[in-house]
N, C-alpha and C. Protein backbone atom coordinates (compact mmCIF):
# COMPACT_ATOMS: atom_id res chain seq x y z
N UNK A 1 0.81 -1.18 0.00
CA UNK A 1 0.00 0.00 0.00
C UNK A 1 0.86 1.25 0.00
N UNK A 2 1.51 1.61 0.77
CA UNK A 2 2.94 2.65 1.14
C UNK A 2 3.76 2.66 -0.44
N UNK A 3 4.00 1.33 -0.97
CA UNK A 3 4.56 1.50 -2.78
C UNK A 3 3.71 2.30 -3.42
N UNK A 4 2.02 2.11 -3.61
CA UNK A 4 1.66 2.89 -4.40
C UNK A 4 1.14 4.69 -4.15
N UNK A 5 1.84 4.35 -2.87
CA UNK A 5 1.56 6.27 -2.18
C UNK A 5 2.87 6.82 -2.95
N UNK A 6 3.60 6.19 -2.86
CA UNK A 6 5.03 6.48 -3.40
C UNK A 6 5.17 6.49 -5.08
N UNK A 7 4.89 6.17 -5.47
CA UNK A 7 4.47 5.64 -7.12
C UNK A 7 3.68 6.75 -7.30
N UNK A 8 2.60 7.07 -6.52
CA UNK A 8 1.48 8.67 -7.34
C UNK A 8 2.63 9.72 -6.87
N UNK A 9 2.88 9.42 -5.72
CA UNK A 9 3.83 10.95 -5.64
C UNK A 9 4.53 10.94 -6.42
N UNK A 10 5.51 10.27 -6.64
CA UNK A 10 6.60 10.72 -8.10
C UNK A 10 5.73 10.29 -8.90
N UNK A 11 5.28 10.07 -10.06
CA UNK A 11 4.04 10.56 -11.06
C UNK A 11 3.79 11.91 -10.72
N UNK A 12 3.12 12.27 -9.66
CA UNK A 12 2.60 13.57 -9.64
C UNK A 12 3.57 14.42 -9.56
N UNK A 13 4.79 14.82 -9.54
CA UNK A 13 6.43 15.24 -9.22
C UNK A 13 6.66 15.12 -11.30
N UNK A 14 6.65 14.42 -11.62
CA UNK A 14 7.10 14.36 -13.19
C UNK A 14 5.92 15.35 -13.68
N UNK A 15 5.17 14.53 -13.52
CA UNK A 15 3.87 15.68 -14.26
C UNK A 15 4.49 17.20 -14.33
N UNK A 16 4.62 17.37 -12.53
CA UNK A 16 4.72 18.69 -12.45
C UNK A 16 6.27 19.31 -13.43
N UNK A 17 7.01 18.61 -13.14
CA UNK A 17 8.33 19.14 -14.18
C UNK A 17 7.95 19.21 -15.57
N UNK A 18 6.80 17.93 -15.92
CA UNK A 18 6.83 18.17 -17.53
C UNK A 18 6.03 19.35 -17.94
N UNK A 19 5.29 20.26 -16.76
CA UNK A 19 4.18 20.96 -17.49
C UNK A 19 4.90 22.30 -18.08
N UNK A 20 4.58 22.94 -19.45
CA UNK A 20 5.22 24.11 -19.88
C UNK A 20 4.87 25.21 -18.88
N UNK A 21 6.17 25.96 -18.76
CA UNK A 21 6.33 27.19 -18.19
C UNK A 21 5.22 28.43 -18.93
N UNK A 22 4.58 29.22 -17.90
CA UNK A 22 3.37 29.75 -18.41
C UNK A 22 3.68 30.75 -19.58
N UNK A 23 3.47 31.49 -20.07
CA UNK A 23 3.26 32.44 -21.10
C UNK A 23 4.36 33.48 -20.59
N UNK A 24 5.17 34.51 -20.81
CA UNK A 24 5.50 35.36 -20.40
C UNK A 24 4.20 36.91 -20.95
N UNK A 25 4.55 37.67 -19.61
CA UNK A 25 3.65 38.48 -19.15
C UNK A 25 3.97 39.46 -20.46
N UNK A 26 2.82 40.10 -21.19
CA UNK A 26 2.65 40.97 -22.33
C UNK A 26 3.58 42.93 -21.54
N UNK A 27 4.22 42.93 -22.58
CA UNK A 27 5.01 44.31 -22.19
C UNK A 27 4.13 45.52 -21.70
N UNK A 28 4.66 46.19 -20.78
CA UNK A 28 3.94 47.41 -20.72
C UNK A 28 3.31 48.17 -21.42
N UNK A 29 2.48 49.27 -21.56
CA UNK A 29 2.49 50.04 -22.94
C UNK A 29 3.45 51.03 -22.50
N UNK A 30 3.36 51.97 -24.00
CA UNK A 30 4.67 53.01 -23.77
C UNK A 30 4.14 53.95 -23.06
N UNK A 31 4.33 55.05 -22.09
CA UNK A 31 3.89 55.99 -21.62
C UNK A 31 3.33 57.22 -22.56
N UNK A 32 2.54 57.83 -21.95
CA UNK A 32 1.79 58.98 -22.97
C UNK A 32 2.77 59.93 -23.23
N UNK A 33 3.04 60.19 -24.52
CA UNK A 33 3.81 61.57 -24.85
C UNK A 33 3.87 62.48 -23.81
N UNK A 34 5.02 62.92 -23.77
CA UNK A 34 4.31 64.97 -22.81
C UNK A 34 3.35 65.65 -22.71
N UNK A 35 3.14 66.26 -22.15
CA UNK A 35 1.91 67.55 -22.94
C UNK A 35 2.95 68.87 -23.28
N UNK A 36 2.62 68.91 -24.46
CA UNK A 36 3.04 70.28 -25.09
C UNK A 36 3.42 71.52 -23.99
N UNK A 37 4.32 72.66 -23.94
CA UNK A 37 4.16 73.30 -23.54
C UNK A 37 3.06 74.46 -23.68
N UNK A 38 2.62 75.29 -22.26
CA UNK A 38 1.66 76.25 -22.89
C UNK A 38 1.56 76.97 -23.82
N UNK A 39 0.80 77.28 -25.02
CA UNK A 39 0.75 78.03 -25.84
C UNK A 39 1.48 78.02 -27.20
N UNK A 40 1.52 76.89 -27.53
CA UNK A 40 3.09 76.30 -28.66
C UNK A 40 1.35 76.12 -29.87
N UNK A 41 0.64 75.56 -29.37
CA UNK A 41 -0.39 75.29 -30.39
C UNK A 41 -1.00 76.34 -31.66
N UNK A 42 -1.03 77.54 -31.02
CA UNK A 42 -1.10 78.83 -31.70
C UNK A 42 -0.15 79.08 -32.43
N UNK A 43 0.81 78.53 -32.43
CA UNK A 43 2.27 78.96 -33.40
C UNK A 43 2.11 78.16 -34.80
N UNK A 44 2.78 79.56 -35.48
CA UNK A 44 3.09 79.11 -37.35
C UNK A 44 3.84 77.89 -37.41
N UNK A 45 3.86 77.40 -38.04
CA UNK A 45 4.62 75.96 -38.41
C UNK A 45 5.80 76.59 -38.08
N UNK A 46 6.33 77.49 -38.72
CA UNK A 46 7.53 77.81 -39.26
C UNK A 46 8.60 78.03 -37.77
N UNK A 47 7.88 78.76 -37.14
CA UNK A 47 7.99 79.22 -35.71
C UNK A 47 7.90 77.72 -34.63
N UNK A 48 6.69 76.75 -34.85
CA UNK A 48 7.26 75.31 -34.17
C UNK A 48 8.27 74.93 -34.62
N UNK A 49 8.50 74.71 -36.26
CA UNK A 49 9.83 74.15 -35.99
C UNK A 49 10.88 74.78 -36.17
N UNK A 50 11.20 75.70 -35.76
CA UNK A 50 12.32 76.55 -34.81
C UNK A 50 12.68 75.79 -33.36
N UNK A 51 11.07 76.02 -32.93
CA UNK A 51 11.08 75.68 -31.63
C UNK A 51 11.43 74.27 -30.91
N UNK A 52 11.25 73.47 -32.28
CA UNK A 52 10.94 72.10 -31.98
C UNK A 52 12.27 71.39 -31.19
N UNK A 53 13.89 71.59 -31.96
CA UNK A 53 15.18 71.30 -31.24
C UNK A 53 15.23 71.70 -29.68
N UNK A 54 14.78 72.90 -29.15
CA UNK A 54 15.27 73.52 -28.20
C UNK A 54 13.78 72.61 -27.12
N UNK A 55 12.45 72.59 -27.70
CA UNK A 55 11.81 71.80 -26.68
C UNK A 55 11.78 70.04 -26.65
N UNK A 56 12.52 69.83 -27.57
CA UNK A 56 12.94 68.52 -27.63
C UNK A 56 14.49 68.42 -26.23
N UNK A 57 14.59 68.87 -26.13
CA UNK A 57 15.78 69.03 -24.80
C UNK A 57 15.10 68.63 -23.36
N UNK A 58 13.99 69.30 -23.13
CA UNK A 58 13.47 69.62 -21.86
C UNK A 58 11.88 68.52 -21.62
N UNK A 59 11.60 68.37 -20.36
CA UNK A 59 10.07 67.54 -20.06
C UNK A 59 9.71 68.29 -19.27
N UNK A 60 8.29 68.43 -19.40
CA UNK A 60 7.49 68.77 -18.54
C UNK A 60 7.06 68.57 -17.01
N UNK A 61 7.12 68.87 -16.13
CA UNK A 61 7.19 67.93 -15.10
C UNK A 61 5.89 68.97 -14.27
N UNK A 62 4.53 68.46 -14.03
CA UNK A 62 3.47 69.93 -13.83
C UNK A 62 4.17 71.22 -14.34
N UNK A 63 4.35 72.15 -13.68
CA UNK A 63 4.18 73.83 -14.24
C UNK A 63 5.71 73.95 -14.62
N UNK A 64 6.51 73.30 -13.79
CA UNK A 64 7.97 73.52 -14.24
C UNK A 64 8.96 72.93 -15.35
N UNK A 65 9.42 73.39 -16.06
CA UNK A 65 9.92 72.57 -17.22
C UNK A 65 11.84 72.43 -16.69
N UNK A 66 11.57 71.04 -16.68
CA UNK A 66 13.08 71.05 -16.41
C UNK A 66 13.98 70.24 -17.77
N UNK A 67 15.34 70.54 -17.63
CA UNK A 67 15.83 69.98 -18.60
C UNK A 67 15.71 68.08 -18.90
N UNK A 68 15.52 67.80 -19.90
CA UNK A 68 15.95 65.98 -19.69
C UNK A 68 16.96 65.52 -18.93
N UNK A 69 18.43 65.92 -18.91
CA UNK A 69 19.33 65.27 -18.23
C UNK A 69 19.23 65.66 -16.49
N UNK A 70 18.49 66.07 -16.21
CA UNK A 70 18.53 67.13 -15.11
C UNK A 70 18.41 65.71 -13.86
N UNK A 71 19.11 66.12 -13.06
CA UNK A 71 19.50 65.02 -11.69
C UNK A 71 17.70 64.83 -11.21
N UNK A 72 17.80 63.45 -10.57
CA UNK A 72 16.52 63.28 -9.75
C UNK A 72 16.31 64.43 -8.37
N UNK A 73 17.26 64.06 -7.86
CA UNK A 73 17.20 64.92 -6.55
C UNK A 73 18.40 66.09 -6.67
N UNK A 74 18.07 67.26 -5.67
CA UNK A 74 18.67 68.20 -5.66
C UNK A 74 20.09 67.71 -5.33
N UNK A 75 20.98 68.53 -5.26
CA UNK A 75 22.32 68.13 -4.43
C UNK A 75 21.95 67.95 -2.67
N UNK A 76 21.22 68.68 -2.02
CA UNK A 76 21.29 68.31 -0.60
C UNK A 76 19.88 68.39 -0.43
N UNK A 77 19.04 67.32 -1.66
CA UNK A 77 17.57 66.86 -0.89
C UNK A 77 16.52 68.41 -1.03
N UNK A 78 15.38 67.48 -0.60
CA UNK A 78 14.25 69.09 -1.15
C UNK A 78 14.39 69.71 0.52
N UNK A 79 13.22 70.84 0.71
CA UNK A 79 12.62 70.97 1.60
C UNK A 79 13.50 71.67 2.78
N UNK A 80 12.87 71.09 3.98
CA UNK A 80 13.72 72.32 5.20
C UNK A 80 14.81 71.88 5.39
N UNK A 81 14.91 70.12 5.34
CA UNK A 81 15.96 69.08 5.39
C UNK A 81 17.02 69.78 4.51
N UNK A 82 16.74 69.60 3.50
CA UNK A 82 17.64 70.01 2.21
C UNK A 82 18.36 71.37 2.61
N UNK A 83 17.81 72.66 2.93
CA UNK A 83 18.42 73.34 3.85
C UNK A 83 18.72 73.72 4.82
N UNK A 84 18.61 72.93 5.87
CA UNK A 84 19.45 72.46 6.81
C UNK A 84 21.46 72.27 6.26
N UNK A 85 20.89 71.17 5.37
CA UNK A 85 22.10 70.23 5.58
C UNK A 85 22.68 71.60 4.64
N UNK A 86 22.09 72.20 3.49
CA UNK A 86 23.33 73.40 2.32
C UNK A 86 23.96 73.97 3.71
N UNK A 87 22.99 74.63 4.69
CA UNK A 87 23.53 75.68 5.72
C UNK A 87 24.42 74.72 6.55
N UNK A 88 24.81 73.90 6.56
CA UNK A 88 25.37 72.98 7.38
C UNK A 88 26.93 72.94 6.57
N UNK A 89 26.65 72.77 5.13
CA UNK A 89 28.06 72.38 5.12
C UNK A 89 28.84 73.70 4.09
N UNK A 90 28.08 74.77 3.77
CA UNK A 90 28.46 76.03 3.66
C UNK A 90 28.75 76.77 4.57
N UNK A 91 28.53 76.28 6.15
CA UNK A 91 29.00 77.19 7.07
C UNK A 91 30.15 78.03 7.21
N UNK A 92 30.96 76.87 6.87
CA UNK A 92 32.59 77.49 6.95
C UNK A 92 32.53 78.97 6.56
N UNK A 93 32.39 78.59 5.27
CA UNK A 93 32.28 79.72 3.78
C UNK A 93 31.47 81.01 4.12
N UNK A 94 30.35 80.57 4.32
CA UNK A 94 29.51 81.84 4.91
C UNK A 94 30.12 82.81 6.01
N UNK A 95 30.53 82.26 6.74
CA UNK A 95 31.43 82.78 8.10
C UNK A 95 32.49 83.52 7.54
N UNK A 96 33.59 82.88 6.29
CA UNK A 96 34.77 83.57 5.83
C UNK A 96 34.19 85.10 5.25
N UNK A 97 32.53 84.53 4.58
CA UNK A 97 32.97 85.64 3.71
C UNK A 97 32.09 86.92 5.13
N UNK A 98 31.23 86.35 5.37
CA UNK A 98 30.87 87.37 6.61
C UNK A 98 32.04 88.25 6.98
N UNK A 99 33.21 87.42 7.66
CA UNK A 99 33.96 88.41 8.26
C UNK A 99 34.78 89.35 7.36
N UNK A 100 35.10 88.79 6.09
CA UNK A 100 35.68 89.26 5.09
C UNK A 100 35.32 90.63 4.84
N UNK A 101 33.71 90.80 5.01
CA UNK A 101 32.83 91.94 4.38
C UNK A 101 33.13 92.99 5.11
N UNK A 102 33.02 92.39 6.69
CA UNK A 102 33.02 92.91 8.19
C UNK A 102 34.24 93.65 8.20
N UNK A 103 35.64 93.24 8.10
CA UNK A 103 36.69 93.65 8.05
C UNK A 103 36.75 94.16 7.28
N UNK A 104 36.66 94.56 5.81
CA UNK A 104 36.31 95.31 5.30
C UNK A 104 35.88 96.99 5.36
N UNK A 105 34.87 96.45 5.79
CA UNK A 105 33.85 97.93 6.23
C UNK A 105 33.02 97.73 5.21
N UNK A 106 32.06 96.52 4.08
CA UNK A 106 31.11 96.46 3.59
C UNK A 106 29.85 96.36 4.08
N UNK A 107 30.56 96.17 5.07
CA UNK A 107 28.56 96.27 6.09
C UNK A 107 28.55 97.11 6.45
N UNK A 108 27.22 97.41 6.85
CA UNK A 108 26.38 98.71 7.37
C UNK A 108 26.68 98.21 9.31
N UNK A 109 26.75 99.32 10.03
CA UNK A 109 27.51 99.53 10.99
C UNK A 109 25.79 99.13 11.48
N UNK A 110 25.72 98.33 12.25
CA UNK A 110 24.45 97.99 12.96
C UNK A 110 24.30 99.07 14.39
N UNK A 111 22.94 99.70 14.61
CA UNK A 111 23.21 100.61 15.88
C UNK A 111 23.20 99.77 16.93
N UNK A 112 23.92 99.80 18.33
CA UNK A 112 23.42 99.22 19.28
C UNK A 112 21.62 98.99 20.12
N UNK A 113 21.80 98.64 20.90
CA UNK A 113 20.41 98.45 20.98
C UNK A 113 20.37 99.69 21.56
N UNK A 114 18.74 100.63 21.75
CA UNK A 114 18.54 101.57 22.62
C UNK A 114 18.63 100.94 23.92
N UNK A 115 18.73 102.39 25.21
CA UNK A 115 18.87 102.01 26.78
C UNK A 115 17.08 101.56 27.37
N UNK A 116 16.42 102.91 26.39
CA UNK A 116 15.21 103.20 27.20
C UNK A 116 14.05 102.63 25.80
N UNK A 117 14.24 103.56 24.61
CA UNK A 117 12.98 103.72 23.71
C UNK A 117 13.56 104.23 22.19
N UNK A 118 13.12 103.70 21.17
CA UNK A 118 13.61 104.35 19.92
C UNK A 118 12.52 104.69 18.88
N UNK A 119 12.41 105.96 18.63
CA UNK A 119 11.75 106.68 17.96
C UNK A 119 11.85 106.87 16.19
N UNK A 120 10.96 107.07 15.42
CA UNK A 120 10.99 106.99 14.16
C UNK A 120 10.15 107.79 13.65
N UNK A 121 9.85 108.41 12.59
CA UNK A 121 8.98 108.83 11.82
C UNK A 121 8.61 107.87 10.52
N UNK A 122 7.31 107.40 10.44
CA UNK A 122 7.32 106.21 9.17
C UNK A 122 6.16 107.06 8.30
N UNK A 123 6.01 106.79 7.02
CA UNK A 123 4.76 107.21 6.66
C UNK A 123 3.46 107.03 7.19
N UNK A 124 3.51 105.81 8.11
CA UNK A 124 2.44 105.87 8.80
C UNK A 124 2.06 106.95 9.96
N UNK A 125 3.01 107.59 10.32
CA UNK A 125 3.66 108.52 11.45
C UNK A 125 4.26 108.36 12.42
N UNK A 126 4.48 108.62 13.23
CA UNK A 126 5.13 108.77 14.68
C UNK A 126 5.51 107.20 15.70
N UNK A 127 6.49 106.14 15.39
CA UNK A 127 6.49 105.01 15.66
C UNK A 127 7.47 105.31 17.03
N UNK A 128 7.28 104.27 18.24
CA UNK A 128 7.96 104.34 19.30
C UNK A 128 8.39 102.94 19.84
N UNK A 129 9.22 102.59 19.87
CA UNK A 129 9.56 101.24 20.56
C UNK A 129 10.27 101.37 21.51
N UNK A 130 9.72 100.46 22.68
CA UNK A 130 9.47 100.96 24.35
C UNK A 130 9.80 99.70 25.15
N UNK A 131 11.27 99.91 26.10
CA UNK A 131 11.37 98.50 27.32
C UNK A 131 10.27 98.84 27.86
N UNK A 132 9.66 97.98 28.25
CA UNK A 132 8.86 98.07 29.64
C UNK A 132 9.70 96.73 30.79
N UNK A 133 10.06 97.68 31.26
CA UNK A 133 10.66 97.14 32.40
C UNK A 133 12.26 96.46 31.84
N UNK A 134 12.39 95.09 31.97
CA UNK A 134 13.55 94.57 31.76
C UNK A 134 13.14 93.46 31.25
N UNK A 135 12.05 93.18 30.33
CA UNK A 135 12.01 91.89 29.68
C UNK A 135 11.36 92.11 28.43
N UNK A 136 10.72 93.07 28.54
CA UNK A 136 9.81 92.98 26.87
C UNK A 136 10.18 94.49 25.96
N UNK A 137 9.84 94.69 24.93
CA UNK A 137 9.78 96.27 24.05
C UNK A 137 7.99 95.90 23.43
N UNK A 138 7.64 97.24 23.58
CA UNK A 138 6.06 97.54 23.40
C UNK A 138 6.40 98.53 21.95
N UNK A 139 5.33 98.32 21.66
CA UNK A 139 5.55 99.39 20.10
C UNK A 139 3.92 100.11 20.71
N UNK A 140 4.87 101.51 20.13
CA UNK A 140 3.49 102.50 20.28
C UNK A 140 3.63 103.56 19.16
N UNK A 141 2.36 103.71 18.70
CA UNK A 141 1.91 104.81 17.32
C UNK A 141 1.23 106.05 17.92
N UNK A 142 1.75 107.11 16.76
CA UNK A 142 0.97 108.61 16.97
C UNK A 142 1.35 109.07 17.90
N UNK A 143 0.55 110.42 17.92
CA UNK A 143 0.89 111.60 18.67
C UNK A 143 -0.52 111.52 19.20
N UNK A 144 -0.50 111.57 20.86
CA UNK A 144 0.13 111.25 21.48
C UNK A 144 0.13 109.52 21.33
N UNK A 145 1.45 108.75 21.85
CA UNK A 145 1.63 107.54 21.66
C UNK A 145 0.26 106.76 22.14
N UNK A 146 0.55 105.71 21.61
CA UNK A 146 -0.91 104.49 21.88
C UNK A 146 -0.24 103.40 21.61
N UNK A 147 -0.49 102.42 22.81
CA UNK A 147 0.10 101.28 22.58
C UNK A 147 -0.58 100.61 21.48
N UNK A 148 0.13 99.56 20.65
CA UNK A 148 -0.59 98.44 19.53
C UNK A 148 -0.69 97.40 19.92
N UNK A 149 -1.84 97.58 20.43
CA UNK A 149 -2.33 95.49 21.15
C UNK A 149 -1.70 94.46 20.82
N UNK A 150 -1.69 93.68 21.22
CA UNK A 150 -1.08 92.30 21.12
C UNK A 150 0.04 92.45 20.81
N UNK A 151 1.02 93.00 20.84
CA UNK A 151 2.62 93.10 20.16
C UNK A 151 2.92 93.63 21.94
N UNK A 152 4.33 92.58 21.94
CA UNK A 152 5.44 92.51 23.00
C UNK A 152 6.31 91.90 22.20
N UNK A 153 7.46 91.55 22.81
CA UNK A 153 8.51 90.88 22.34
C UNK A 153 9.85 90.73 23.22
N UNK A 154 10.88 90.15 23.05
CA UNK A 154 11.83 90.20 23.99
C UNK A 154 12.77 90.76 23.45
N UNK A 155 12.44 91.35 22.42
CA UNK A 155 13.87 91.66 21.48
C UNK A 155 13.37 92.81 21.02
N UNK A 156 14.62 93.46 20.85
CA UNK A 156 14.45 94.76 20.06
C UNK A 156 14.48 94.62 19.07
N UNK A 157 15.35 94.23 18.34
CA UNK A 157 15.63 93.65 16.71
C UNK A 157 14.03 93.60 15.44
N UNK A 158 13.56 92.45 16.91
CA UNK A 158 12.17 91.66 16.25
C UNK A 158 10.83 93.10 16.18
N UNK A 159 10.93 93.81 17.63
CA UNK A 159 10.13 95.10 17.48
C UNK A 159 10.07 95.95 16.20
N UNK A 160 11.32 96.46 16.02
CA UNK A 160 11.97 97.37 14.71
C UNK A 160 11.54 96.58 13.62
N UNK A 161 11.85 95.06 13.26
CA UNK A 161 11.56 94.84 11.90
C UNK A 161 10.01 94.92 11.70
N UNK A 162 8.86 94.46 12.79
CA UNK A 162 7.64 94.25 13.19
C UNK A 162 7.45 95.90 12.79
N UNK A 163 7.70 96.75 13.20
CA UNK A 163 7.68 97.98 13.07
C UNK A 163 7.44 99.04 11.93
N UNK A 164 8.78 98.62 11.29
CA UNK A 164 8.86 98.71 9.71
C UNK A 164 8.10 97.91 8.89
N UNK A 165 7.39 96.82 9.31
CA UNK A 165 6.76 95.92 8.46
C UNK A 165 5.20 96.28 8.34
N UNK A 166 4.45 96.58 9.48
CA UNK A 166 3.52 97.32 9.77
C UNK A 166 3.20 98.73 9.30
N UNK A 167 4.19 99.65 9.36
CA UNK A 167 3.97 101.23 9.28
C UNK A 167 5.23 101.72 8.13
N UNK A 168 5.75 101.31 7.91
CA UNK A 168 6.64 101.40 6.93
C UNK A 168 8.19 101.63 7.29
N UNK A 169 8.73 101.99 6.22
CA UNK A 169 10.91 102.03 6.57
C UNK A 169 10.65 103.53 7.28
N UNK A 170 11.21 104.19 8.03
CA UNK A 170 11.45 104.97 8.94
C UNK A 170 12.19 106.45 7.78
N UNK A 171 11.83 107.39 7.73
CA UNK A 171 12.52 108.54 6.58
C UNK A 171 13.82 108.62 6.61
N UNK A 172 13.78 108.80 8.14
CA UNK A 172 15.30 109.79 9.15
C UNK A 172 15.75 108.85 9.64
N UNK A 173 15.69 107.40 10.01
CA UNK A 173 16.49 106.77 10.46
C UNK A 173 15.47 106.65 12.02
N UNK A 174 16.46 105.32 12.94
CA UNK A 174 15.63 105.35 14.05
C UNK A 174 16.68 106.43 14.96
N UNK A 175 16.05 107.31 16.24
CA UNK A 175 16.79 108.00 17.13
C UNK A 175 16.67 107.03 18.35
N UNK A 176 17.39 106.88 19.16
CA UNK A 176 17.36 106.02 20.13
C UNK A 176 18.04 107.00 21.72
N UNK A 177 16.98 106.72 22.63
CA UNK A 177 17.37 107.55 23.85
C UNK A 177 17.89 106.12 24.69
């Protein structure tokens, strides 16, 4: 009995080797052409094929047309990552040429911070940026001053640009008491 369990299994073992290997799988199709760039359709023949060498170079990729040979990825990756790491390994460089400028005398001489309050005239009018106390600067508008709600800050820097960004660049410069 055990011979003929043995006897179907190899039978069924040959079978399986003799059966043909299935079909191979039918090729992809080719991908859809490009889409044209905007506005090429309106053009004289004469004028496409002018055009035709120079957009034969480049693909479409949505709104941006980049060249064909053009790398997959940037040199240091997309996004915040991507600059991270440029500012990471341009540091050196940035620093040389910073001080370079610095020593120099190509930069603009930054004022120190004010003691008390620094004053401006903007087209908007009469701008004031104000310690209160020893931790924050208050911005205040007009004659007579009025504080502008919701604005504090710990920095002077951040006040002034907030400042100028709001009421405009200052005529005369800021005066600082």
């Amino acid at each position: 009995m055990t011979r003929n369990v043995f006897d179907s299994l190899l039978e069924a073992a040959e079978r399986l080797l003799e059966k043909p290997e299935p079909p191979a799988p039918e090729p992809a199709p080719a991908p859809p052409p490009a889409p044209e760039p905007p506005g090429l359709s309106g053009l004289p023949p004469a004028a496409r094929e002018a055009a035709e060498p120079f957009l034969r170079r480049f693909t479409v990729t949505n709104i941006t047309y980049m060249p064909a040979d053009a790398p997959d990825q940037p040199p240091y990756g997309r996004g915040e990552a991507g600059h991270q790491a440029w500012l990471l390994r341009n540091l050196e460089a940035q620093a040389a040429e910073y001080y370079r400028q610095r020593d120099s005398g190509a930069l603009p001489a930054e004022p120190s911070e004010p003691k008390r309050r620094a004053v401006a005239l903007t087209p908007a009018g009469r701008v004031e940026i104000r310690r209160d106390g020893a931790s924050r600067w208050l911005l205040f508008v007009g004659e007579p001053p009025a504080r502008v709600p919701e604005f504090a800050t710990p920095f002077f820097y951040h006040g002034r640009r907030e400042a100028e960004a709001r009421f405009g660049r200052p005529k005369g410069g800021w005066n600082f008491d």
